[in-house]
N, C-alpha and C. Protein backbone atom coordinates (compact mmCIF):
# COMPACT_ATOMS: atom_id res chain seq x y z
N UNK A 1 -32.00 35.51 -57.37
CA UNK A 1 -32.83 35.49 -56.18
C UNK A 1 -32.25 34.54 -55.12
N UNK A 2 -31.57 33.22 -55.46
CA UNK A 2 -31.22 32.14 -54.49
C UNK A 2 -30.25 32.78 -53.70
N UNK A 3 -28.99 33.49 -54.92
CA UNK A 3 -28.15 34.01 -54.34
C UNK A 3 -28.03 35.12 -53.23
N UNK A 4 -29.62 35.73 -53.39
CA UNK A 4 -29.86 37.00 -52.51
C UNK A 4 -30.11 36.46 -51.31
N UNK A 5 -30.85 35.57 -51.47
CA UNK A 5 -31.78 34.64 -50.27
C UNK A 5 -30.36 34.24 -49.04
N UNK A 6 -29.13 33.21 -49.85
CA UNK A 6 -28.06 33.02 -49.34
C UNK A 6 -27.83 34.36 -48.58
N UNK A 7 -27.58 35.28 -49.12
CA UNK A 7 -26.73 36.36 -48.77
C UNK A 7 -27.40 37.01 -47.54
N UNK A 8 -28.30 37.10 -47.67
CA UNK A 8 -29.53 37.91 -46.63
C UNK A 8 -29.56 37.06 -45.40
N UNK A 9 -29.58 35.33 -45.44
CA UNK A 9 -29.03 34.35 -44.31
C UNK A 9 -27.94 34.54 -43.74
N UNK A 10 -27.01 35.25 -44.42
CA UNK A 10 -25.67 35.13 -43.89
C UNK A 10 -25.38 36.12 -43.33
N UNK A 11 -25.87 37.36 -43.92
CA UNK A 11 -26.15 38.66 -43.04
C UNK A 11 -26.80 38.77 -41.95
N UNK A 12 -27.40 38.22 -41.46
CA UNK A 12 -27.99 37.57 -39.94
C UNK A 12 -27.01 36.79 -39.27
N UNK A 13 -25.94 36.51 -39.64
CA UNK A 13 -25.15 35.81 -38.92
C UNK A 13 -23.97 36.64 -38.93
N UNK A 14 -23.81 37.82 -39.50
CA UNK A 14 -22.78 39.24 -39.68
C UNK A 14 -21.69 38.39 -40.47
N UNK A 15 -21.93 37.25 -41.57
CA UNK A 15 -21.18 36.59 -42.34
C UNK A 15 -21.02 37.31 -43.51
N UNK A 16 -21.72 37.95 -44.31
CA UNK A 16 -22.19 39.05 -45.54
C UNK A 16 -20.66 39.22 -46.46
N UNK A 17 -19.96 39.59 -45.48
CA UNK A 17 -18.30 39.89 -46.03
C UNK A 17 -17.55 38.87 -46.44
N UNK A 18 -18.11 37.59 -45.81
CA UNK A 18 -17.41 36.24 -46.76
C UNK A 18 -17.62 35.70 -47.43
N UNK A 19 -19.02 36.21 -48.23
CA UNK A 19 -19.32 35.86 -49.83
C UNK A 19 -17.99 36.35 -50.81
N UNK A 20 -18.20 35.76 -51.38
CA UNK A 20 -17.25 35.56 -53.30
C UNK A 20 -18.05 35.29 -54.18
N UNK A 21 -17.87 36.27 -55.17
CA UNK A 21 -18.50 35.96 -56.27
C UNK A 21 -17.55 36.04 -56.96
N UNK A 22 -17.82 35.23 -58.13
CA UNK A 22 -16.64 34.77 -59.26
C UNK A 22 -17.08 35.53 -60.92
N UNK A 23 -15.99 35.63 -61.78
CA UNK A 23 -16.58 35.84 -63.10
C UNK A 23 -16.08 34.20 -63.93
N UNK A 24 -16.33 32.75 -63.00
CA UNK A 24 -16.30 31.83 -63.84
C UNK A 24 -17.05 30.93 -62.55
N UNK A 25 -17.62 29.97 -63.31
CA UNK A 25 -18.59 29.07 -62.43
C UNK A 25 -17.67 28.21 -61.70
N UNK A 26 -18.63 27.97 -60.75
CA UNK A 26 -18.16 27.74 -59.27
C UNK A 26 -19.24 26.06 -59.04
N UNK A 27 -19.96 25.67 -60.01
CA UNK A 27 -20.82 24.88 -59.99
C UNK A 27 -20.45 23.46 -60.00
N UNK A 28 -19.35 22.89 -60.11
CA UNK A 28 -18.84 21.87 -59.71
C UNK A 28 -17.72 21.87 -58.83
N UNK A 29 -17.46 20.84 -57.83
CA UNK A 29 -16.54 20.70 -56.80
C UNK A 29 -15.11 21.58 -57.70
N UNK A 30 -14.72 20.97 -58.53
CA UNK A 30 -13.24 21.23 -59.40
C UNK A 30 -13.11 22.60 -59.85
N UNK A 31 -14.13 23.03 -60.63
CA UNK A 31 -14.62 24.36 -60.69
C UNK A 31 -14.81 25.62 -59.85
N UNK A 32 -14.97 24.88 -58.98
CA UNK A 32 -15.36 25.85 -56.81
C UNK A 32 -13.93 25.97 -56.55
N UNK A 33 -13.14 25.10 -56.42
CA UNK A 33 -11.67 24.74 -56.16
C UNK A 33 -10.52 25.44 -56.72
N UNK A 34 -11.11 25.77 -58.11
CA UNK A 34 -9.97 26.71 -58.96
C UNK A 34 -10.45 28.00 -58.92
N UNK A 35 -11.71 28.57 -58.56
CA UNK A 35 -11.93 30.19 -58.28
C UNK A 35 -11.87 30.14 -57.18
N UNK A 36 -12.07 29.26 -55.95
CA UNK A 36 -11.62 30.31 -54.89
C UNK A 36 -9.75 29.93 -54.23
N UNK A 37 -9.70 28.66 -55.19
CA UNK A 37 -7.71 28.69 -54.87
C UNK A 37 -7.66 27.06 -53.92
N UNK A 38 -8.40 26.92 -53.41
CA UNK A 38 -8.19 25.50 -52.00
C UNK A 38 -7.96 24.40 -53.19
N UNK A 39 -8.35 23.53 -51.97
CA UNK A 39 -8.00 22.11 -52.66
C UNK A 39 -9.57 21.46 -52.95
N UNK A 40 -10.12 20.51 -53.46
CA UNK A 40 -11.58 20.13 -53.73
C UNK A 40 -11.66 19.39 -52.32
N UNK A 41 -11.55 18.75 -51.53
CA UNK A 41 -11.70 18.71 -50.15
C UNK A 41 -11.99 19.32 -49.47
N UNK A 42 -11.49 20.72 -49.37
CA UNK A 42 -12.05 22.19 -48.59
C UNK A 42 -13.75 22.58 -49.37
N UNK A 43 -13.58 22.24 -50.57
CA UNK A 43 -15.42 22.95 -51.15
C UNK A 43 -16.47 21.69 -50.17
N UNK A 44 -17.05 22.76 -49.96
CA UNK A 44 -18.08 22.16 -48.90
C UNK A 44 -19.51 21.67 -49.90
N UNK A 45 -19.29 20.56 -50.48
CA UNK A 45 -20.48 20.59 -51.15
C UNK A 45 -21.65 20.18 -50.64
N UNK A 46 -23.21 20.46 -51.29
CA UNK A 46 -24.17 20.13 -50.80
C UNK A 46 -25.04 19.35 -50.95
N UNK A 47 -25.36 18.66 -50.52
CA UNK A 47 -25.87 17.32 -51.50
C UNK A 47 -27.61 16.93 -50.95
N UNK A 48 -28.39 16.78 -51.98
CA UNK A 48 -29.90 17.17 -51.55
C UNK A 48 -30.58 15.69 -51.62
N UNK A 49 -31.28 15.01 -50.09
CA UNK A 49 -32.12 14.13 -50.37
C UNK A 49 -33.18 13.77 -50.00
N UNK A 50 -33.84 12.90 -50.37
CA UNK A 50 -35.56 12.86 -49.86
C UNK A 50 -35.53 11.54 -48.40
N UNK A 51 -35.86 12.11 -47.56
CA UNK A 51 -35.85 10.86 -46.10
C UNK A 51 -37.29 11.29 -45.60
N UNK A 52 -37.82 10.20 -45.58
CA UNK A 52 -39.68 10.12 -45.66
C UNK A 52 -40.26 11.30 -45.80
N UNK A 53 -40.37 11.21 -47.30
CA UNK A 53 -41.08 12.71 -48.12
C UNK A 53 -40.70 13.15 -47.77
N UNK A 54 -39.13 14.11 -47.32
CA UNK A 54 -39.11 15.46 -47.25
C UNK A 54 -37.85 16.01 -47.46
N UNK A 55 -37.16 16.66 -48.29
CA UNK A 55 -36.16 17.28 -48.52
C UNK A 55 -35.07 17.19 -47.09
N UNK A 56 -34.14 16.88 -47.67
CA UNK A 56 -32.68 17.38 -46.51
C UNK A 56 -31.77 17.47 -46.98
N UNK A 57 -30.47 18.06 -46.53
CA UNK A 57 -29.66 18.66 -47.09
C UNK A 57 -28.33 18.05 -46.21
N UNK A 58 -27.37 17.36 -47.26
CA UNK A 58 -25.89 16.63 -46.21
C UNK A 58 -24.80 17.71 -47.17
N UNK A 59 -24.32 18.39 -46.11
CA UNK A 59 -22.96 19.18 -46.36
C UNK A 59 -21.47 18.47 -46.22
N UNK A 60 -20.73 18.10 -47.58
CA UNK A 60 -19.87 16.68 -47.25
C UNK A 60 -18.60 17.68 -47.92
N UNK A 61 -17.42 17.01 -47.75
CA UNK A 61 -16.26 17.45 -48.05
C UNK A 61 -16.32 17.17 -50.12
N UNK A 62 -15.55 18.15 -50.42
CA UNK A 62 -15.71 18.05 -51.38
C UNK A 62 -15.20 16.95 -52.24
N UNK A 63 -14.31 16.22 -51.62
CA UNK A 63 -13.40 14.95 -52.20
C UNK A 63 -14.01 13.69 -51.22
N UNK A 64 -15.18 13.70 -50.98
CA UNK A 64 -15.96 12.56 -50.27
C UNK A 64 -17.17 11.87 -51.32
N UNK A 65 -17.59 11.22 -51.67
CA UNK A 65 -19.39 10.56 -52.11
C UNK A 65 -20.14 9.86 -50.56
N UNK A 66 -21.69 10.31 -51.23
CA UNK A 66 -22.13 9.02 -49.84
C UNK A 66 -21.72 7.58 -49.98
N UNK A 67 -21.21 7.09 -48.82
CA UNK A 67 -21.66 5.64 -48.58
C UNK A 67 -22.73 5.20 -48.24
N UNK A 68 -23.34 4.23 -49.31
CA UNK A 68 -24.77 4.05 -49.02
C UNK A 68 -25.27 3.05 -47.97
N UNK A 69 -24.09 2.63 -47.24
CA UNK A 69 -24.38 1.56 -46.43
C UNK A 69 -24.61 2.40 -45.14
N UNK A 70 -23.72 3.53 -44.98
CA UNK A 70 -23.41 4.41 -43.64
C UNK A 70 -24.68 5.55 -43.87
N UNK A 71 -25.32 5.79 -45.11
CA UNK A 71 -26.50 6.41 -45.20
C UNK A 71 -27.41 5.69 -44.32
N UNK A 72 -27.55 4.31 -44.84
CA UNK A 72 -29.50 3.14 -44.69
C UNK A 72 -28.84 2.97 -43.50
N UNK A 73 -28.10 3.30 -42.71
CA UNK A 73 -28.07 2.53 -41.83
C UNK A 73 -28.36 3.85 -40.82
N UNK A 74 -28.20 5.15 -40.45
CA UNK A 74 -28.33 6.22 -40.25
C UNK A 74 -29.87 6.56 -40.30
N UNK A 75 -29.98 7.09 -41.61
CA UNK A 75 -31.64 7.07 -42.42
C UNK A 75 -32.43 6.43 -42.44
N UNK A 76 -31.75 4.60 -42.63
CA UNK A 76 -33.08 3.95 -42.62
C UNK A 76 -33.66 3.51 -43.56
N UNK A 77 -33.53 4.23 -44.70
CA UNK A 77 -33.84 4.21 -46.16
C UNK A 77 -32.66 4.21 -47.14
N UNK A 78 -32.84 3.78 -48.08
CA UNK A 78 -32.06 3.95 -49.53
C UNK A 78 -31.63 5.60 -49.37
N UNK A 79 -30.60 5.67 -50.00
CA UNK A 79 -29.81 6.94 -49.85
C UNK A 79 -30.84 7.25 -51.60
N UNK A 80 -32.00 8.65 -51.71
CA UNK A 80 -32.58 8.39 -52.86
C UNK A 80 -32.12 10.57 -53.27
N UNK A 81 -31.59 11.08 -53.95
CA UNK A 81 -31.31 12.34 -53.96
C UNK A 81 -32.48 12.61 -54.57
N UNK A 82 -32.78 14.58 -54.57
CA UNK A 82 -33.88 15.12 -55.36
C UNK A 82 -33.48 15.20 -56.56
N UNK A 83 -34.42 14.87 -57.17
CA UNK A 83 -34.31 14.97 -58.65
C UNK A 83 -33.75 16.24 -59.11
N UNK A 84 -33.12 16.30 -60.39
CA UNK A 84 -32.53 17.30 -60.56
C UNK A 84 -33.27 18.46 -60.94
N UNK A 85 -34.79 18.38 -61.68
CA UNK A 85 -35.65 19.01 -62.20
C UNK A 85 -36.50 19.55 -60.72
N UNK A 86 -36.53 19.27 -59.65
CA UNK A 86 -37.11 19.26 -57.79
C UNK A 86 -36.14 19.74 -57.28
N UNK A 87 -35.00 20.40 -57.81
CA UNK A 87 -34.17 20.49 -56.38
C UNK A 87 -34.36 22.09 -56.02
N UNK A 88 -34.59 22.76 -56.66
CA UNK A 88 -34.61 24.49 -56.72
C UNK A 88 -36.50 24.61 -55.95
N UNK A 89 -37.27 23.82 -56.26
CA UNK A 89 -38.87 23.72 -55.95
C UNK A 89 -38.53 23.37 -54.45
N UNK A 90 -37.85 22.11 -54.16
CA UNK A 90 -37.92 21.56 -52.61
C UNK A 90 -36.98 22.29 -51.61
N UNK A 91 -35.66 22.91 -52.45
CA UNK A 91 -34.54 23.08 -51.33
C UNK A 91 -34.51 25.05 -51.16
N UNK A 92 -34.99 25.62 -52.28
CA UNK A 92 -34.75 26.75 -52.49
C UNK A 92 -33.86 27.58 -53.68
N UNK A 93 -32.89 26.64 -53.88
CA UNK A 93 -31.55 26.97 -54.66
C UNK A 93 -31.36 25.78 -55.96
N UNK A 94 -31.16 26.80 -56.94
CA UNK A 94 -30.95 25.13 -58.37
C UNK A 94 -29.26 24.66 -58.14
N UNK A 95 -29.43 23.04 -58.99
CA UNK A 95 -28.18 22.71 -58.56
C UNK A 95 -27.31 23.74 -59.21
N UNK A 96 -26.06 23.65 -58.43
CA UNK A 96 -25.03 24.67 -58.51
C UNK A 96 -24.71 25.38 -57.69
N UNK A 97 -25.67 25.63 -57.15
CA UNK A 97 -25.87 26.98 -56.07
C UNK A 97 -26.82 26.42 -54.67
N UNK A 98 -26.57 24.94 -54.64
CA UNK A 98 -27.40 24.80 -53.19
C UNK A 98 -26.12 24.68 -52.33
N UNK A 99 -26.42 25.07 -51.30
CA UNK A 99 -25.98 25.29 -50.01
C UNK A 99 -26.88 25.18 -48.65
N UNK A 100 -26.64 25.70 -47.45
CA UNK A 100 -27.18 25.81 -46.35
C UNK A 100 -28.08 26.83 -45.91
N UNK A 101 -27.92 27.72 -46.78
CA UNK A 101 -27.96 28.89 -46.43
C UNK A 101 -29.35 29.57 -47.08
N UNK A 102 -30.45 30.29 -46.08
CA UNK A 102 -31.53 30.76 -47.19
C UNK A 102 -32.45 29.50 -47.96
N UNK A 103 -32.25 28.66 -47.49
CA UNK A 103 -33.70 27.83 -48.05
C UNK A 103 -34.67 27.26 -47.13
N UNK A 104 -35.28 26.56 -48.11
CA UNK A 104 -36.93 26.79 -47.77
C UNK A 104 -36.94 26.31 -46.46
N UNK A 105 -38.30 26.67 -45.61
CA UNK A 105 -38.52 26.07 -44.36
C UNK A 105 -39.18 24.57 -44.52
N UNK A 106 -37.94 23.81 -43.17
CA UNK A 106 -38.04 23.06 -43.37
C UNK A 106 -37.37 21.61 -43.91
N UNK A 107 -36.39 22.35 -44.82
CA UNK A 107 -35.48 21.04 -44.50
C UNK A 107 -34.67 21.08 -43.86
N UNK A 108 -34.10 20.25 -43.39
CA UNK A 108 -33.17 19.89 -42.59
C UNK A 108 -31.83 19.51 -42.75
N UNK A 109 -30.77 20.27 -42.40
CA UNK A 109 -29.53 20.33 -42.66
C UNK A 109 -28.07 19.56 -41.61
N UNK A 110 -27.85 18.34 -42.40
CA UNK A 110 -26.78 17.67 -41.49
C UNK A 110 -25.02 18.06 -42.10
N UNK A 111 -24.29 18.42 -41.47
CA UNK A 111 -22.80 18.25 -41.82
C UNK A 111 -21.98 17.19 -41.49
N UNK A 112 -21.66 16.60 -42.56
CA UNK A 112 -20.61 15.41 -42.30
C UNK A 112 -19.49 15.39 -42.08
N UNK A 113 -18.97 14.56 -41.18
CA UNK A 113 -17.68 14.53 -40.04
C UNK A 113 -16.24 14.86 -41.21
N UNK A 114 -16.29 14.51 -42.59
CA UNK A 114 -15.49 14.61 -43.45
C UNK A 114 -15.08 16.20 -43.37
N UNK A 115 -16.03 17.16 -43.37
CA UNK A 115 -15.23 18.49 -43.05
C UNK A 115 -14.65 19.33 -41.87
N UNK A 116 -14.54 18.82 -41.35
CA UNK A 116 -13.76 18.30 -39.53
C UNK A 116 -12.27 18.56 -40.03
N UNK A 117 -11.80 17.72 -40.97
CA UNK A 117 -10.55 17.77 -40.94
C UNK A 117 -9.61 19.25 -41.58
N UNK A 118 -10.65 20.14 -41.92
CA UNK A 118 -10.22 21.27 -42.36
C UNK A 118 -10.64 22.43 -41.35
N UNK A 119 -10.08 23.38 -41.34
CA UNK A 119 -10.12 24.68 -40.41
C UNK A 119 -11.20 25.79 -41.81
N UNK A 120 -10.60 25.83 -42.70
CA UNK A 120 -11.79 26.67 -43.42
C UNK A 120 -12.13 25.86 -44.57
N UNK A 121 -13.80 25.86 -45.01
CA UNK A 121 -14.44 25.24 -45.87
C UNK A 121 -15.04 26.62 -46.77
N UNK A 122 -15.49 26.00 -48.01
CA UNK A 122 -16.12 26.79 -49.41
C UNK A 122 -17.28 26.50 -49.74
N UNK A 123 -18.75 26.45 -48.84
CA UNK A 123 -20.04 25.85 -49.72
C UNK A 123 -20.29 27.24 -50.60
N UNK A 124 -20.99 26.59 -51.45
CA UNK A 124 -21.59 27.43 -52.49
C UNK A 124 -22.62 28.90 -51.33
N UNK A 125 -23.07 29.34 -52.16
CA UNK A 125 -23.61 30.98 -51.65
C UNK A 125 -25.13 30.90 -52.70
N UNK A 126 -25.79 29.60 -52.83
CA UNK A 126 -26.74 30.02 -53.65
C UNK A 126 -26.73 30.09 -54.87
N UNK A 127 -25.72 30.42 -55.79
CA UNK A 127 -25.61 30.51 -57.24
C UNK A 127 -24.51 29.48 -57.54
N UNK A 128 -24.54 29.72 -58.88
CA UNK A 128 -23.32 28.44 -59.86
C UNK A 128 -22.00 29.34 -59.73
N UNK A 129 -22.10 30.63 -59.16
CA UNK A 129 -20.62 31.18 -59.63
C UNK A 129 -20.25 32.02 -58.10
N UNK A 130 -20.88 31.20 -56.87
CA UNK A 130 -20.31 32.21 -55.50
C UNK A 130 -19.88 31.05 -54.61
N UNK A 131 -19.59 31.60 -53.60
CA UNK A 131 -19.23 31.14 -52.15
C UNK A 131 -18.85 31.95 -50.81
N UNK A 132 -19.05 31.21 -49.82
CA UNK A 132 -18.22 31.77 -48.74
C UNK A 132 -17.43 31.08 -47.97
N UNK A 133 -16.92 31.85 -47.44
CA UNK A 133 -15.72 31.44 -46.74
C UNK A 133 -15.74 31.40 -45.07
N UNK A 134 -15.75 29.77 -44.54
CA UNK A 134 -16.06 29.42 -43.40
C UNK A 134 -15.21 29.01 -42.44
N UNK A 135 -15.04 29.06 -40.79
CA UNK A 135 -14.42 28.00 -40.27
C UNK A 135 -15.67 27.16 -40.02
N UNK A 136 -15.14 26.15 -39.13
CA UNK A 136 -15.71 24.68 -38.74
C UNK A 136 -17.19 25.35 -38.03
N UNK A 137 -16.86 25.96 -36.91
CA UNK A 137 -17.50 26.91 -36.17
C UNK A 137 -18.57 27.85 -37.09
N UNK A 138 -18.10 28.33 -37.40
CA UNK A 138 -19.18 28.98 -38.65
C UNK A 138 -20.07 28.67 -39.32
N UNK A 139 -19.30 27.59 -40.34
CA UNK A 139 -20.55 26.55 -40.64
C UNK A 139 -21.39 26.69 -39.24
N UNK A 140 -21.49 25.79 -38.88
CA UNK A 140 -22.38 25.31 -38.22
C UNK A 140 -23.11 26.37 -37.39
N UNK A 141 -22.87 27.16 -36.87
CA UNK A 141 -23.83 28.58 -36.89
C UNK A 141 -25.05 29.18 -38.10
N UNK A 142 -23.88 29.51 -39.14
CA UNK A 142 -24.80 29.82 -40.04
C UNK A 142 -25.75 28.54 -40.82
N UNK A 143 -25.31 27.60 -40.89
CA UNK A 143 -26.36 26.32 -41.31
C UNK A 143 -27.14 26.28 -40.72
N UNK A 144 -27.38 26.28 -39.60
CA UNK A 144 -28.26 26.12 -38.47
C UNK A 144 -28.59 24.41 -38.58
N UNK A 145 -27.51 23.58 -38.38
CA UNK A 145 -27.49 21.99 -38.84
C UNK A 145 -28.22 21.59 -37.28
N UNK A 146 -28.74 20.19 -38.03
CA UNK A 146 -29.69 19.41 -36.91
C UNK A 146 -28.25 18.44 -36.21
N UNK A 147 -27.63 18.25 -37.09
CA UNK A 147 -26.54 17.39 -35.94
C UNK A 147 -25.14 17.15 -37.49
N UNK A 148 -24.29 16.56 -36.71
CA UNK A 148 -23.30 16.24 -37.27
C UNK A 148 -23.01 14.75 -37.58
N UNK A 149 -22.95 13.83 -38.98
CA UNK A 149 -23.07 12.80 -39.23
C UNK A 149 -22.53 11.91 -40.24
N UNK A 150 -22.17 10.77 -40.53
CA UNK A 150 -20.85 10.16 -40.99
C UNK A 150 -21.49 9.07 -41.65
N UNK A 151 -21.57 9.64 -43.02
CA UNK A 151 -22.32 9.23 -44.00
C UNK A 151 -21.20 9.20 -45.43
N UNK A 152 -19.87 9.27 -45.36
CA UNK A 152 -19.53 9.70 -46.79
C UNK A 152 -18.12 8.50 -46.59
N UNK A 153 -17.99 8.48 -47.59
CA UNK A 153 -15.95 7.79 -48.26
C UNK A 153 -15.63 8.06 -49.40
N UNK A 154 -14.22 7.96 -49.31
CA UNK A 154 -13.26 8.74 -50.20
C UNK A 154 -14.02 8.57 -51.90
N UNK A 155 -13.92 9.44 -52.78
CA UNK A 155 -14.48 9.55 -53.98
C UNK A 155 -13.34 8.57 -54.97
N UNK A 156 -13.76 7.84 -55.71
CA UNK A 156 -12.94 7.05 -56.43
C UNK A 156 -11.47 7.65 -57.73
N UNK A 157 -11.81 8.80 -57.63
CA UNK A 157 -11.11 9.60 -58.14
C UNK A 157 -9.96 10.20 -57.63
């Protein structure tokens, strides 16, 4: 159903043709990276949190974590994510498969400056085993993002 939900969002944006679906999961950054071929920097991951009671959604490069200093200082608050057992109830999509795309009304979707440096990105499509395939421009059409924001640093890995 998440995945339909995705798909049916993206078809409003005449995106429909740049879904991928995989026959191996796509549910972690490393995993996203080896079915659709890029590098884990290009997977556009999605990352779900609560900023005064209410679900939002930061779209970060896939080889980024938040900085929690460049979060509270942005937000305001402790950088606090949805629980993992809340994230499919608040955002629309279970982890694996959250993205931008097709969820609930109401949260609010920021992209971080970290995927800037690429021409095409990979967020998930709703499920543990899809994606599509974006430019910079695109994203941000089909997200329908509230702004663009610089919240993340390099992953220790």
């Amino acid at each position: 159903m998440s995945f339909t939900k995705a798909k049916e969002h993206l078809m409003k944006h005449g995106m429909e043709n740049r879904v991928m679906e995989f026959d191996v999961s796509s549910a972690t950054v490393g995993e996203a990276a080896k079915a659709v071929g890029s590098s884990e920097g290009e997977i556009a991951k999605t990352l779900s949190f609560i900023v005064d009671e209410k679900p939002i959604l930061i779209v970060v490069a896939g080889d980024r974590k938040i900085d929690n200093a460049k979060y509270k200082a942005l937000f305001h608050t402790k950088a606090k994510m949805v629980p993992f057992e809340s994230v499919e109830e608040l955002i629309g999509h279970a982890v694996g498969g959250v993205c931008p795309f097709g969820i609930n009304k109401g949260v609010e979707v920021y992209l971080d400056e970290s995927l800037k440096r690429f021409e095409i990105v990979y967020p998930a499509c709703g499920s543990s085993n899809s994606a599509v395939k974006l430019n910079i421009e695109e994203l941000e059409k089909t997200s329908e993002y509230k702004s663009w924001v610089d919240v993340c640093k390099l992953t220790d890995g």
